[in-house]
Protein backbone atom coordinates (compact mmCIF):
# COMPACT_ATOMS: atom_id res chain seq x y z
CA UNK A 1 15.62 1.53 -27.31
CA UNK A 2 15.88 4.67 -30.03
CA UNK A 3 12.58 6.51 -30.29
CA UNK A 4 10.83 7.62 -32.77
CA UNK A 5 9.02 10.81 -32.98
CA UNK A 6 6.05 11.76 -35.35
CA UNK A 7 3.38 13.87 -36.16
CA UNK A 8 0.92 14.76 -33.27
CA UNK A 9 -2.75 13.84 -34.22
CA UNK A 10 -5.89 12.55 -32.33
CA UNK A 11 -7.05 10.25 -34.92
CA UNK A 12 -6.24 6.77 -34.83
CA UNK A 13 -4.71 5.60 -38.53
CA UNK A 14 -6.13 3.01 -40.25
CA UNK A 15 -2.70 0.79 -39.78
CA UNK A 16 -1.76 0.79 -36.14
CA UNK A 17 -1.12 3.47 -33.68
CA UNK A 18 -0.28 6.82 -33.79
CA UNK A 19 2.75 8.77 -32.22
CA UNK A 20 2.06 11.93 -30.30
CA UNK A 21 0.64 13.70 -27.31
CA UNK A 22 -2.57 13.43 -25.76
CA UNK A 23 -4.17 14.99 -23.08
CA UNK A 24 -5.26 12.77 -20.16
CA UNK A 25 -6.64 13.09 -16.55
CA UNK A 26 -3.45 13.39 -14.82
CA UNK A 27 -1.28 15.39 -17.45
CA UNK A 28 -0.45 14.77 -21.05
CA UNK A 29 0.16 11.22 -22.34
CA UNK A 30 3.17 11.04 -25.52
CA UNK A 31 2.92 7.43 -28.10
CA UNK A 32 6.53 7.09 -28.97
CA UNK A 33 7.74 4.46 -31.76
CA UNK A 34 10.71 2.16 -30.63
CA UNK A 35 12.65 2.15 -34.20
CA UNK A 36 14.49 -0.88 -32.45
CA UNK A 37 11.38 -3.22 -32.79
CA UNK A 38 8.84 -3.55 -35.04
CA UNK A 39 5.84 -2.72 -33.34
CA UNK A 40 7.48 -1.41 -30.05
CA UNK A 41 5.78 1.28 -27.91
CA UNK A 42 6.77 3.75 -25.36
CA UNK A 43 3.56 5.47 -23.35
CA UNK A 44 5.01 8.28 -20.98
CA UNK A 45 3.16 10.77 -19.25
CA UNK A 46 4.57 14.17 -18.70
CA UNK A 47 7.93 13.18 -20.01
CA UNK A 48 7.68 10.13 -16.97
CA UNK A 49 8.41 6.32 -18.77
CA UNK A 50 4.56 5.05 -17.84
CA UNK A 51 4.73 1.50 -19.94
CA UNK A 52 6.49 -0.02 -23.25
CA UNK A 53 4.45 -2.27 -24.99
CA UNK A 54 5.50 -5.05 -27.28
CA UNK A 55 2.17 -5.61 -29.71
CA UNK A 56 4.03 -8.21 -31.45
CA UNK A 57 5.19 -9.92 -28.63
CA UNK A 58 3.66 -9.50 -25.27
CA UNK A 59 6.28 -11.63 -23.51
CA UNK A 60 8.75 -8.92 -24.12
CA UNK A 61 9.24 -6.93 -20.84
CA UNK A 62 11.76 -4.17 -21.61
CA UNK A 63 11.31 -1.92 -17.74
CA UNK A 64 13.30 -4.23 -15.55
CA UNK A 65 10.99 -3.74 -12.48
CA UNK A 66 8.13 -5.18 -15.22
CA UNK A 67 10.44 -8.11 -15.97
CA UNK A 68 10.81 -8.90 -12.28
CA UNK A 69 7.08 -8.65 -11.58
CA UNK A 70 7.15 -11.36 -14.69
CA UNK A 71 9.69 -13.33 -13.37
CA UNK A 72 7.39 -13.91 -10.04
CA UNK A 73 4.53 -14.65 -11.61
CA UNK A 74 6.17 -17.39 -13.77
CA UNK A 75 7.79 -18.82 -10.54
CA UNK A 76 4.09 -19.62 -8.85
CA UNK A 77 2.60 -22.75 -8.91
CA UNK A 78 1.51 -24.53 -11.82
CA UNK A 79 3.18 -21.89 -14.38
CA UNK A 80 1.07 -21.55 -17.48
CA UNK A 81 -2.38 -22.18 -15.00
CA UNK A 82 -4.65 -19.54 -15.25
CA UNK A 83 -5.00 -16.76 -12.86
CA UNK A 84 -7.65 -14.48 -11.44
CA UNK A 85 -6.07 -11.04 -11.05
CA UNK A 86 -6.68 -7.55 -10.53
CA UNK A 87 -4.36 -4.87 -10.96
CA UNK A 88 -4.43 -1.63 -9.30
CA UNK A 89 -2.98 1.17 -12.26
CA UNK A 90 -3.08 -0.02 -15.92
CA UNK A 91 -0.84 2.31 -18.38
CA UNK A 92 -0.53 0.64 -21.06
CA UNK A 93 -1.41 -3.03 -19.36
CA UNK A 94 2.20 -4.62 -20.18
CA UNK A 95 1.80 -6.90 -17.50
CA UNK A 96 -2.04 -8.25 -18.07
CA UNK A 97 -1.02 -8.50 -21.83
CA UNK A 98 2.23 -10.58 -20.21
CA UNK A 99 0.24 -12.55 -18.26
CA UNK A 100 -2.86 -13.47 -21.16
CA UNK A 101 0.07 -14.51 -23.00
CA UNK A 102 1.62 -16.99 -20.33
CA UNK A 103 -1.30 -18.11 -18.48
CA UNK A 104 -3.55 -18.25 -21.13
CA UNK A 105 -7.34 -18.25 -20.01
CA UNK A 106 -6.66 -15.85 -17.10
CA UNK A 107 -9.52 -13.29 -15.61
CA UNK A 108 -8.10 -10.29 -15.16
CA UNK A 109 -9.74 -6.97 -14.35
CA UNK A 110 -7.72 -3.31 -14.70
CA UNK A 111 -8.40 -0.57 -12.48
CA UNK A 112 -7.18 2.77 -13.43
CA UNK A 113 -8.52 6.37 -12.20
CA UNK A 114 -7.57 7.86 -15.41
CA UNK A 115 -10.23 7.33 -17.71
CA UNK A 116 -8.88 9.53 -20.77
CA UNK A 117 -5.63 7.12 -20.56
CA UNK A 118 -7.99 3.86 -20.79
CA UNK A 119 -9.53 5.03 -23.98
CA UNK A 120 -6.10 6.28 -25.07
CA UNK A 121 -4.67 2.45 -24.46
CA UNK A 122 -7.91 0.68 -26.01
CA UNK A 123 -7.96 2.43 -28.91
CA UNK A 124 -4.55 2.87 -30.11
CA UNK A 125 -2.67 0.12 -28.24
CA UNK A 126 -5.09 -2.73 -28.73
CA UNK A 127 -6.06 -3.62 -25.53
CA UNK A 128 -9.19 -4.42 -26.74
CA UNK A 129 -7.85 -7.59 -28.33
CA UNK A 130 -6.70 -9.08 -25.20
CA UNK A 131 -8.55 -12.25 -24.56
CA UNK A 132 -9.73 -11.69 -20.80
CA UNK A 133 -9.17 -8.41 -19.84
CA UNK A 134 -11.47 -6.13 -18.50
CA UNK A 135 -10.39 -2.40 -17.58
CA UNK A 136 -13.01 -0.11 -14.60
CA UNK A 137 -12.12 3.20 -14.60
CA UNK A 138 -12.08 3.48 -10.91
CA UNK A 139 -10.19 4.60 -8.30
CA UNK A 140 -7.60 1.63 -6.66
CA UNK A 141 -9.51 1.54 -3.33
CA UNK A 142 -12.47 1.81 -4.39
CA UNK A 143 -11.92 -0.74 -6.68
CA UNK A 144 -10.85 -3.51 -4.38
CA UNK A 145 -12.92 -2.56 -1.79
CA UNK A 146 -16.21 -3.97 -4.57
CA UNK A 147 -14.41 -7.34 -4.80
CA UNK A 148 -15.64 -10.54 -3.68
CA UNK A 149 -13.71 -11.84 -0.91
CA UNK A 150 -11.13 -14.64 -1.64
CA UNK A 151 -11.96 -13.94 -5.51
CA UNK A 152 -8.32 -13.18 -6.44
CA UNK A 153 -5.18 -15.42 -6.92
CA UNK A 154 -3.20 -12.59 -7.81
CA UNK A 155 -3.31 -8.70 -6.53
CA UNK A 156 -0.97 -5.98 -8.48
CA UNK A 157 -0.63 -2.24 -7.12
CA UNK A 158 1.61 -0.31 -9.22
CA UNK A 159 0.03 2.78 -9.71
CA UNK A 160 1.43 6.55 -9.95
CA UNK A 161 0.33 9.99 -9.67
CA UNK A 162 3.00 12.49 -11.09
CA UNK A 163 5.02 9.78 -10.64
CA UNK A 164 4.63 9.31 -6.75
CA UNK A 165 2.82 6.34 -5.37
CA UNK A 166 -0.23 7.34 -3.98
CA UNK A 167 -0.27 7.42 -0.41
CA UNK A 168 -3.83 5.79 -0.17
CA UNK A 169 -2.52 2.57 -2.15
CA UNK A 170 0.23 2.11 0.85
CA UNK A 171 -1.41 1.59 3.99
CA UNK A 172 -2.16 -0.76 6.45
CA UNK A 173 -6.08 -0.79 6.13
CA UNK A 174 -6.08 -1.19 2.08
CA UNK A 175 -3.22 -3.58 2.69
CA UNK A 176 -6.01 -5.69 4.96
CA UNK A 177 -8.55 -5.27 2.16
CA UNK A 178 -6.18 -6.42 -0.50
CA UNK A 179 -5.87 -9.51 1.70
CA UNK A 180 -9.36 -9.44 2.14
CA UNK A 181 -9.93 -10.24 -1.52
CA UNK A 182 -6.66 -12.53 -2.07
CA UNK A 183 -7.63 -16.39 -1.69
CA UNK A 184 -5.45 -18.24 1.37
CA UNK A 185 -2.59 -18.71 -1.66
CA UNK A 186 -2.96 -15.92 -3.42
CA UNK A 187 -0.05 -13.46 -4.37
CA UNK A 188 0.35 -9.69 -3.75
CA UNK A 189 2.41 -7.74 -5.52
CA UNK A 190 4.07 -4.29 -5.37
CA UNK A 191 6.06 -2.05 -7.33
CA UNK A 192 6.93 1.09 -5.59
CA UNK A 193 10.14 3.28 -5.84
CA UNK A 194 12.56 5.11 -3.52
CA UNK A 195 15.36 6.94 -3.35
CA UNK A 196 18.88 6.82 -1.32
CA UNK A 197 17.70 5.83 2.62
CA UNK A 198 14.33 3.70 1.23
CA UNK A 199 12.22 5.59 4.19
CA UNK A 200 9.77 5.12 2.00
CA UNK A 201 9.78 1.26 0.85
CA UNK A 202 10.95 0.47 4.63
CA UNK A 203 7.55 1.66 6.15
CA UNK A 204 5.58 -0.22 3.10
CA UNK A 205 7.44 -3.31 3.90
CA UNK A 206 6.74 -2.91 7.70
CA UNK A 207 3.23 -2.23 6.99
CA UNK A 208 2.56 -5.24 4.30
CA UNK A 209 4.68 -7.63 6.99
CA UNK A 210 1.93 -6.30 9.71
CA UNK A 211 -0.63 -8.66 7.21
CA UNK A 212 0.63 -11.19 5.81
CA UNK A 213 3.50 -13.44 6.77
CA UNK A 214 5.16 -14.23 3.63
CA UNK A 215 7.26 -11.87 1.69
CA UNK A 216 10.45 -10.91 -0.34
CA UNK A 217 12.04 -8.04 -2.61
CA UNK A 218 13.81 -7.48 -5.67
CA UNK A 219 15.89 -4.86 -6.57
CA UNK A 220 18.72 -3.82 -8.82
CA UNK A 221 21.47 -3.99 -6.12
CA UNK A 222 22.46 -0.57 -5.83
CA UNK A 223 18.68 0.31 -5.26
CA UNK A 224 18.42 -2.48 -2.63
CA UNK A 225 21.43 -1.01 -1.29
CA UNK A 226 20.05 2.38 -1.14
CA UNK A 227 22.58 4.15 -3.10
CA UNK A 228 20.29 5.62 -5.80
CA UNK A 229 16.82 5.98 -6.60
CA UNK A 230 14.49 3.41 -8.50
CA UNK A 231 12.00 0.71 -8.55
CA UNK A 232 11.36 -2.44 -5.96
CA UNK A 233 9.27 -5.10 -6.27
CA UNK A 234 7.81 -6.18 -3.20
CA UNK A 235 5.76 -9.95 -3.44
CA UNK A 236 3.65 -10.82 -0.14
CA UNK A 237 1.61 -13.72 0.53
CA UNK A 238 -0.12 -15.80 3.29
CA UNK A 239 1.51 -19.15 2.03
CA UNK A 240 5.37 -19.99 1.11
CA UNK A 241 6.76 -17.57 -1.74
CA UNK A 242 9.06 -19.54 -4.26
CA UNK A 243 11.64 -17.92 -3.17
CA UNK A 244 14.93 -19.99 -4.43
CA UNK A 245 12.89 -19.97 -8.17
CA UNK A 246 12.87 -16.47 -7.76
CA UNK A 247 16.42 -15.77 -6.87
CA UNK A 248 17.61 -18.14 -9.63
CA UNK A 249 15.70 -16.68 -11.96
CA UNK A 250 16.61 -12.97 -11.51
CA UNK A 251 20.31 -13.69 -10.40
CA UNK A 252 20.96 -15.15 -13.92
CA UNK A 253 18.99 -12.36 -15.66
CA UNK A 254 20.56 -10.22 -18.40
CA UNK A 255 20.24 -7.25 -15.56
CA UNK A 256 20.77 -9.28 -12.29
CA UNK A 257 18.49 -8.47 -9.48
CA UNK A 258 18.67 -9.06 -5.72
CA UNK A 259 16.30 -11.15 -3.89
CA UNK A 260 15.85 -10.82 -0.02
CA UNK A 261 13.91 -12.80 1.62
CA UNK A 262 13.59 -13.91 5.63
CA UNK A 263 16.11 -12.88 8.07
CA UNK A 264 17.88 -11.43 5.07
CA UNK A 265 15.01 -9.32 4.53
CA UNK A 266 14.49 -8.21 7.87
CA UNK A 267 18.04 -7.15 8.14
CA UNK A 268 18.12 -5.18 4.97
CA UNK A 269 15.29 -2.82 6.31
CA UNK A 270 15.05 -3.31 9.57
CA UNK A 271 12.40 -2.07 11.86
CA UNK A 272 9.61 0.59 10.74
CA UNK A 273 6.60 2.20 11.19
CA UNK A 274 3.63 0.93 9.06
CA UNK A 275 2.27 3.19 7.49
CA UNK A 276 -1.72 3.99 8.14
CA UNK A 277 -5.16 5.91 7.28
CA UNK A 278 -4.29 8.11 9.94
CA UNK A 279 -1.24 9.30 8.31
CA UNK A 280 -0.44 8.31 5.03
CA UNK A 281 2.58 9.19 3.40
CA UNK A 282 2.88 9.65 -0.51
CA UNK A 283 5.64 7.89 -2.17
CA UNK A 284 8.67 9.89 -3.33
CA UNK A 285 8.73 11.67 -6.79
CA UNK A 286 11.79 10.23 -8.79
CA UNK A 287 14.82 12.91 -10.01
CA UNK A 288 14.87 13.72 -13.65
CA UNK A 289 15.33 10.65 -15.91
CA UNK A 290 15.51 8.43 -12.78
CA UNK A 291 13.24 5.93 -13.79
CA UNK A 292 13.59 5.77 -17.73
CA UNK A 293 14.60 2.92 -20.37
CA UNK A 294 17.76 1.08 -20.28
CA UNK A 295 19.64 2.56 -22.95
């Protein structure tokens, strides 16, 4: 992706959006052009890659953690059925815009705490015109813990504060309350990120696997292997994850991905201490660049 750069401004133009910096709850926000696609976007905030939007084509996932997330929700059941969601942290909504677009007639509901960055994304990324998407400025907990239970077939936490997972979103007790809200086949998904070690994605794994039976991970292989620092996806679920689909899929991808599942799972990170209420622990802050575009 080459980025373009253009005059800062806090008025939307009458023909799309705008490039430049805006102030927003938790830092400044920056609208960069992708000169590589037509109507490409890049939404970072404080120099941190946040989202890249495609308003052309919403099926275009260019963060590779995003396509994996994709890639799951295309292997479920029925693909192209509709799906009740919630998603914990919006940015620019890449993946409700994804999943409007593949499984049309879906009801999906945003929460994000940063209510300057919701007005930022409605009014100069379009959100608005997303058929059945509703965005609640609202903290994640809070959020979840005002849903209906078993009124979800699909949960999504991948939310960042200065670019650290908050601790809060992590534990065992909001883990329970996500579960709470999931129907018996419904699908919870993760992104979170770590560094060389994963301390931190073993004790989210070992707290998710203390609710709900089901689960497997995707990572770039070096990540998985914990030789550098980036994103994986974690899926959980009370029922049978299509796992095989899955590994297919992402094996054959232009950026191959790992998939561990099972024994293979529980061998790649081993035994840890869920994390809790009690004690939470804050996800790790990535290095400088660490979690950018593919160039």
């Amino acid at each position: 992706m080459r980025r373009g750069r253009e005059s800062k401004g806090h008025r939307r133009p009458e023909r799309g959006p705008m490039p430049g910096r805006y102030p927003v709850r938790f830092g400044t926000a920056e609208l960069l052009r992708d000169l590589d696609r037509p109507d490409g976007w890049l939404l970072t905030v404080d120099g941190v890659a946040q989202s890249y939007v495609d308003l052309d084509d919403p099926t275009h996932l260019e963060f590779d953690y995003v396509r994996r997330l994709g890639d799951v929700l295309d292997c479920l059941p029925e693909p192209g059925s509709p799906l009740d969601a919630v998603h914990i942290g919006g940015g620019g909504c890449t993946l409700p815009r994804y999943l409007a677009a593949t499984r049309a007639g879906s009801r999906q509901l945003v929460l994000d705490a940063d209510g300057e960055l919701v007005e930022l994304v409605r009014e100069q990324l379009g959100l608005r015109a997303v058929p059945g998407v509703r965005i609640r400025v609202s903290d994640g907990r809070a959020g979840v813990a005002g849903r209906r239970e078993s009124s979800a077939d699909l949960v999504v936490t991948d939310a960042f504060e200065q670019a650290a997972m908050p601790g809060g979103l992590a534990t065992s007790e909001f883990t329970q309350d996500v579960a709470r809200v999931l129907r018996p086949s419904g699908t919870y998904l993760l992104n979170i990120s770590d560094g060389p070690g994963l301390r931190f994605v073993r004790r989210v794994v070992a707290t998710v696997a203390g609710v709900f039976p089901e689960l497997l991970v995707l990572a770039e292989p070096g990540v998985l292997r914990g030789r550098r620092f980036g994103n994986l996806v974690l899926a959980a679920s009370a029922r049978a994850l299509p796992v095989d689909a899955v590994r297919r899929r992402t094996a054959s991808a232009a950026f191959p991905a790992r998939c561990v599942a099972g024994d293979e799972l529980r061998e790649v990170f081993g035994r840890a201490e869920p994390l809790s209420d009690a004690a939470p622990v804050t996800g790790p802050t990535p290095p400088e660049n660490a979690l950018g575009l593919r160039s």
